[in-house]
N, C-alpha and C. Protein backbone atom coordinates (compact mmCIF):
# COMPACT_ATOMS: atom_id res chain seq x y z
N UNK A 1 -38.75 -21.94 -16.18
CA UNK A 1 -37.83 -22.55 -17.14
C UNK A 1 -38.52 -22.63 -18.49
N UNK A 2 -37.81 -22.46 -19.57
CA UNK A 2 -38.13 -22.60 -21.32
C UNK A 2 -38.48 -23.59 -21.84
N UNK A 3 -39.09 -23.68 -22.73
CA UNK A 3 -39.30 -25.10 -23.28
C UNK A 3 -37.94 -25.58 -23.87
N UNK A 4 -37.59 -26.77 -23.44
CA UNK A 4 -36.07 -27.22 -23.87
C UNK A 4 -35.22 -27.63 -22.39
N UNK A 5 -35.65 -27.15 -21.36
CA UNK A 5 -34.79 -27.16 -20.00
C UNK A 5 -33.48 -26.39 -20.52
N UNK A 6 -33.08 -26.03 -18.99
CA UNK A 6 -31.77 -25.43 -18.97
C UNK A 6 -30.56 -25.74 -20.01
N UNK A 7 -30.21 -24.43 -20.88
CA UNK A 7 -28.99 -25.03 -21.92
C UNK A 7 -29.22 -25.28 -22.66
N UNK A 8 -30.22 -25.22 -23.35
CA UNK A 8 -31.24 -25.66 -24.69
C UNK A 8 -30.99 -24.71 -25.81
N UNK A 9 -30.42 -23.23 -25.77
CA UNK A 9 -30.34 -22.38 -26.54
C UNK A 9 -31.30 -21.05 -26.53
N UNK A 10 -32.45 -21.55 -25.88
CA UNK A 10 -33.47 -20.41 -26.04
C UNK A 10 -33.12 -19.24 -25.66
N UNK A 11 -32.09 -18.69 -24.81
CA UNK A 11 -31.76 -17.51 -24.53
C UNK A 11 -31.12 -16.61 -26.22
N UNK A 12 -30.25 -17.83 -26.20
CA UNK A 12 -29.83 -17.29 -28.02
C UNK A 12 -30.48 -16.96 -28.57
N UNK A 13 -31.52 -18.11 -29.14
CA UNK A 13 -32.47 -17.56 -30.39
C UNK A 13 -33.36 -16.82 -29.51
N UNK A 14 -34.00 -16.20 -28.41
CA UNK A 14 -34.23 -15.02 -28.31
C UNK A 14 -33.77 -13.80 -27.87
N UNK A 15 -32.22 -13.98 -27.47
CA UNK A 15 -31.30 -12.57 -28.56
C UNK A 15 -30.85 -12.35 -29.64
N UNK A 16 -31.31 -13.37 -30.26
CA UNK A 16 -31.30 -13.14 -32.00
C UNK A 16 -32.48 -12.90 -32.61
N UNK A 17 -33.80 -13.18 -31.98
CA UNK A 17 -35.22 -12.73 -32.73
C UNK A 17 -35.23 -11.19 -32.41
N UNK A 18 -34.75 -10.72 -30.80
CA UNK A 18 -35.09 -9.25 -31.06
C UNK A 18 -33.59 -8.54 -31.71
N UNK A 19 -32.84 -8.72 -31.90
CA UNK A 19 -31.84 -8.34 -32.89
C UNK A 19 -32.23 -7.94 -34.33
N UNK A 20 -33.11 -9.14 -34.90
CA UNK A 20 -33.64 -9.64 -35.79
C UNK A 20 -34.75 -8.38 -35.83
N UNK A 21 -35.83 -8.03 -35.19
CA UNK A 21 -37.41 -7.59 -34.93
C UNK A 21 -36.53 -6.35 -34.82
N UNK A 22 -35.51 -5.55 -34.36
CA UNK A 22 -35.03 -4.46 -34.05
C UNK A 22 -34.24 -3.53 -35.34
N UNK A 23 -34.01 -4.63 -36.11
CA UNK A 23 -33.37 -4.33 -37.61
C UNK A 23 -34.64 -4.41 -38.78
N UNK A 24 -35.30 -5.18 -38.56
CA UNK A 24 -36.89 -4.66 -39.06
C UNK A 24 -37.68 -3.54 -38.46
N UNK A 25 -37.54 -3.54 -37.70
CA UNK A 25 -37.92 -2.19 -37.44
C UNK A 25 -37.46 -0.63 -38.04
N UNK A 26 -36.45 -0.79 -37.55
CA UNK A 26 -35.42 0.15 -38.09
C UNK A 26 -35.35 0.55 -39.46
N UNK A 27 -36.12 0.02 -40.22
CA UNK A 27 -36.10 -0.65 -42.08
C UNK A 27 -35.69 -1.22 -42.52
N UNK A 28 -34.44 -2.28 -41.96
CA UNK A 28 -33.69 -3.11 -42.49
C UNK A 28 -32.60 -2.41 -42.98
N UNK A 29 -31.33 -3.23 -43.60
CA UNK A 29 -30.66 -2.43 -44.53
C UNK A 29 -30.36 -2.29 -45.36
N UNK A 30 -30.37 -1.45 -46.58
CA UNK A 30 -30.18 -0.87 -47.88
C UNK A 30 -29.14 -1.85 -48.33
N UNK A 31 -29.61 -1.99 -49.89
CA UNK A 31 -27.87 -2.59 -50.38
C UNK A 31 -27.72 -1.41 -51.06
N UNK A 32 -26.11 -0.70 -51.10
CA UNK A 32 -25.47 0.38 -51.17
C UNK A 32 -24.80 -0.76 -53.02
N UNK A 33 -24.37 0.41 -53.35
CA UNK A 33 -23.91 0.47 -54.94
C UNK A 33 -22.76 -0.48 -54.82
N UNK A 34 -22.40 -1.14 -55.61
CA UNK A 34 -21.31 -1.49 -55.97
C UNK A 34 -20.95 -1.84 -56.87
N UNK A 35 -19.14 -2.62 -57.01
CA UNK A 35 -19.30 -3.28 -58.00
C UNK A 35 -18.42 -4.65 -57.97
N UNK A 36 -18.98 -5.54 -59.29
CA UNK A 36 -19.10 -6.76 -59.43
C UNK A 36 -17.63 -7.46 -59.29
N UNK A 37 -17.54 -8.35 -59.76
CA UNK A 37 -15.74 -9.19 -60.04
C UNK A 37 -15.69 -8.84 -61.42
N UNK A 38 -16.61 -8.53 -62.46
CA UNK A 38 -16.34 -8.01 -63.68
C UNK A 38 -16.02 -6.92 -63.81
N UNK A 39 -16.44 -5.82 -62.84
CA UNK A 39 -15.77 -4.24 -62.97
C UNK A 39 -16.99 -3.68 -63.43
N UNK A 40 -18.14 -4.34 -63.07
CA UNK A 40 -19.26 -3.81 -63.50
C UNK A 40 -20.23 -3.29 -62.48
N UNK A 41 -20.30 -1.67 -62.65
CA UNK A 41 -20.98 -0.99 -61.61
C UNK A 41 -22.62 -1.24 -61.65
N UNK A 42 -23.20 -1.53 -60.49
CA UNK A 42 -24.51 -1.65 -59.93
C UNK A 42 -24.91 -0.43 -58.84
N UNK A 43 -26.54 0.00 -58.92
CA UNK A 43 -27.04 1.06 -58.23
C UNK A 43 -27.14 0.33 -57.24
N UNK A 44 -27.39 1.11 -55.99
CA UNK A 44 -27.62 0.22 -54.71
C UNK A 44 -29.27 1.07 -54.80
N UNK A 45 -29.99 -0.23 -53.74
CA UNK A 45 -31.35 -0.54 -54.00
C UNK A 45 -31.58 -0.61 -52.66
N UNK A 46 -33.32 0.08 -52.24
CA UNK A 46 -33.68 -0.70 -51.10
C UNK A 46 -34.71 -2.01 -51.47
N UNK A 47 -34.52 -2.98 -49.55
CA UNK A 47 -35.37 -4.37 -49.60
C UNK A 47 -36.75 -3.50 -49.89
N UNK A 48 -37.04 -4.67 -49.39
CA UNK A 48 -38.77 -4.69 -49.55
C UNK A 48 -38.83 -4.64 -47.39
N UNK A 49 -39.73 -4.16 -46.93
CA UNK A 49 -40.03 -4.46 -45.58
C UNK A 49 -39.95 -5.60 -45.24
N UNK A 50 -39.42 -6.23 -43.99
CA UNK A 50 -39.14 -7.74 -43.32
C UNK A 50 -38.00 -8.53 -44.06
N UNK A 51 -37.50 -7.55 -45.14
CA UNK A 51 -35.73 -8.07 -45.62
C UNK A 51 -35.11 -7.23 -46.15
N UNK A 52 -33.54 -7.72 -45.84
CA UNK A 52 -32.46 -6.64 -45.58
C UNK A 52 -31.67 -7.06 -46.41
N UNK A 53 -30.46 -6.37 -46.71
CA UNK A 53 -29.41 -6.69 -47.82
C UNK A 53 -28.08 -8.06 -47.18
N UNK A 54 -28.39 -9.10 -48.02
CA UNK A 54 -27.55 -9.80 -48.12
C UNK A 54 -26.46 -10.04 -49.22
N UNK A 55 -25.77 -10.67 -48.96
CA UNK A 55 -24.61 -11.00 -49.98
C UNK A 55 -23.21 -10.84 -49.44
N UNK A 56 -22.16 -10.31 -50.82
CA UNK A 56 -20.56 -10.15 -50.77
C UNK A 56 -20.96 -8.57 -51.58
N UNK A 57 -19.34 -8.72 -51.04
CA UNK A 57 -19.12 -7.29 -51.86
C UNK A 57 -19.38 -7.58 -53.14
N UNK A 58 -19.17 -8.13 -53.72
CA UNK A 58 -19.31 -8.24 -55.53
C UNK A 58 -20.79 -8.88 -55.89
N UNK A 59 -21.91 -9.20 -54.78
CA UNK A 59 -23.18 -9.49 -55.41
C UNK A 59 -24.16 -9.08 -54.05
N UNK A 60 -24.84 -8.46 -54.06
CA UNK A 60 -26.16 -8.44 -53.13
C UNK A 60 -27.32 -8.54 -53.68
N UNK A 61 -28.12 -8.80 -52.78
CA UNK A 61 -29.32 -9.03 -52.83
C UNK A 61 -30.38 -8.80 -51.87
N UNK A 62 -31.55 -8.80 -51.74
CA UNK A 62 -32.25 -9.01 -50.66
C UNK A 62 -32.67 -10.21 -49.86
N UNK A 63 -32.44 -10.17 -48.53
CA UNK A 63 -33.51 -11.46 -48.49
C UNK A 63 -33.76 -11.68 -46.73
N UNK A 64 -34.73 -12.50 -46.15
CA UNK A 64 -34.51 -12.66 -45.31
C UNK A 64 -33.88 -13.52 -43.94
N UNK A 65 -33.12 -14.08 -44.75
CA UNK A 65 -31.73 -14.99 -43.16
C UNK A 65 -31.23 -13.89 -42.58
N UNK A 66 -31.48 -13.85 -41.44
CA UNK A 66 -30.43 -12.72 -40.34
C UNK A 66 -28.79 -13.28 -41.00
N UNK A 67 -29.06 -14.35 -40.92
CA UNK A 67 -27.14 -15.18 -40.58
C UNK A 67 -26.46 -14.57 -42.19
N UNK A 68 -27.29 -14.16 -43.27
CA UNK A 68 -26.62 -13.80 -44.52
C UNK A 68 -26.35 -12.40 -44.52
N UNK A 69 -26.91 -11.47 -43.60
CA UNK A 69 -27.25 -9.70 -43.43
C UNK A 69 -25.72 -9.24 -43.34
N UNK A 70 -25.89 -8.20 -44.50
CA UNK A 70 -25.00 -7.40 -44.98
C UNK A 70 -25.13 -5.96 -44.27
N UNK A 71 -24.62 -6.00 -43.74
CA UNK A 71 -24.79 -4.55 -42.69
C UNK A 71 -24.04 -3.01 -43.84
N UNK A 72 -24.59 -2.09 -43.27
CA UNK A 72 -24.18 -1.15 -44.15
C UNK A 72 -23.04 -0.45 -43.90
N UNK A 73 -22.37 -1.22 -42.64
CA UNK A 73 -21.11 -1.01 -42.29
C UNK A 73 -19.93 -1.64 -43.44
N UNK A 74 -20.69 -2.93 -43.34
CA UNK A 74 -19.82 -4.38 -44.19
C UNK A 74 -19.62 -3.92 -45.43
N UNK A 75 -20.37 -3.31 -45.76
CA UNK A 75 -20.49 -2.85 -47.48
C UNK A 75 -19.29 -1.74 -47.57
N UNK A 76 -19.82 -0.73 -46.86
CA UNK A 76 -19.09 0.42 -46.77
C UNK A 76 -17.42 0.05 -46.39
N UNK A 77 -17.06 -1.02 -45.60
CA UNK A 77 -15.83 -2.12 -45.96
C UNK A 77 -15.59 -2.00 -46.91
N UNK A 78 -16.22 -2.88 -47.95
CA UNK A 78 -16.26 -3.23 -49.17
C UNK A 78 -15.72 -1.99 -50.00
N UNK A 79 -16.00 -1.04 -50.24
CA UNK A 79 -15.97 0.20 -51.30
C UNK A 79 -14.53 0.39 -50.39
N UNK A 80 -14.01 0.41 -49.30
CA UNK A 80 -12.29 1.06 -49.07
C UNK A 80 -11.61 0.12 -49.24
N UNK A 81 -12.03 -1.04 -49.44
CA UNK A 81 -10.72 -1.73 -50.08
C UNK A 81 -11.15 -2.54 -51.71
């Protein structure tokens, strides 16, 4: 048994650390181009190693919270509508 006893969560947060360790690995992900609520176009950029692209469609950034990660699916959302 885990530290916490049964029901404690630890199964979660460790299918979210290798989720987490598996998307670092991988390189994380790119923030792809977009643009702003002003109509103002931005280059898309890569993180730095151990962080990935967070944000909205109209602002990204880098950083590292899993719970903020902008997948390069989400983005690519973003640009069809």
């Amino acid at each position: 048994m885990g530290p916490g006893g049964p029901g404690s969560g630890w199964p979660l947060a460790g299918t979210l650390l290798v989720a987490v360790a598996a998307s670092m690995v991988a390189g994380g992900e790119d923030c792809l181009w977009y643009v702003d609520r002003n109509g103002s176009w931005h280059p898309g950029f890569d993180c730095e190693y151990f962080t990935f692209c967070c944000g909205t469609c109209h602002q990204r950034y880098c950083c590292q919270d899993p719970l903020r990660l902008l997948t390069e699916r989400q983005q690519r959302h973003c640009l069809a509508f």
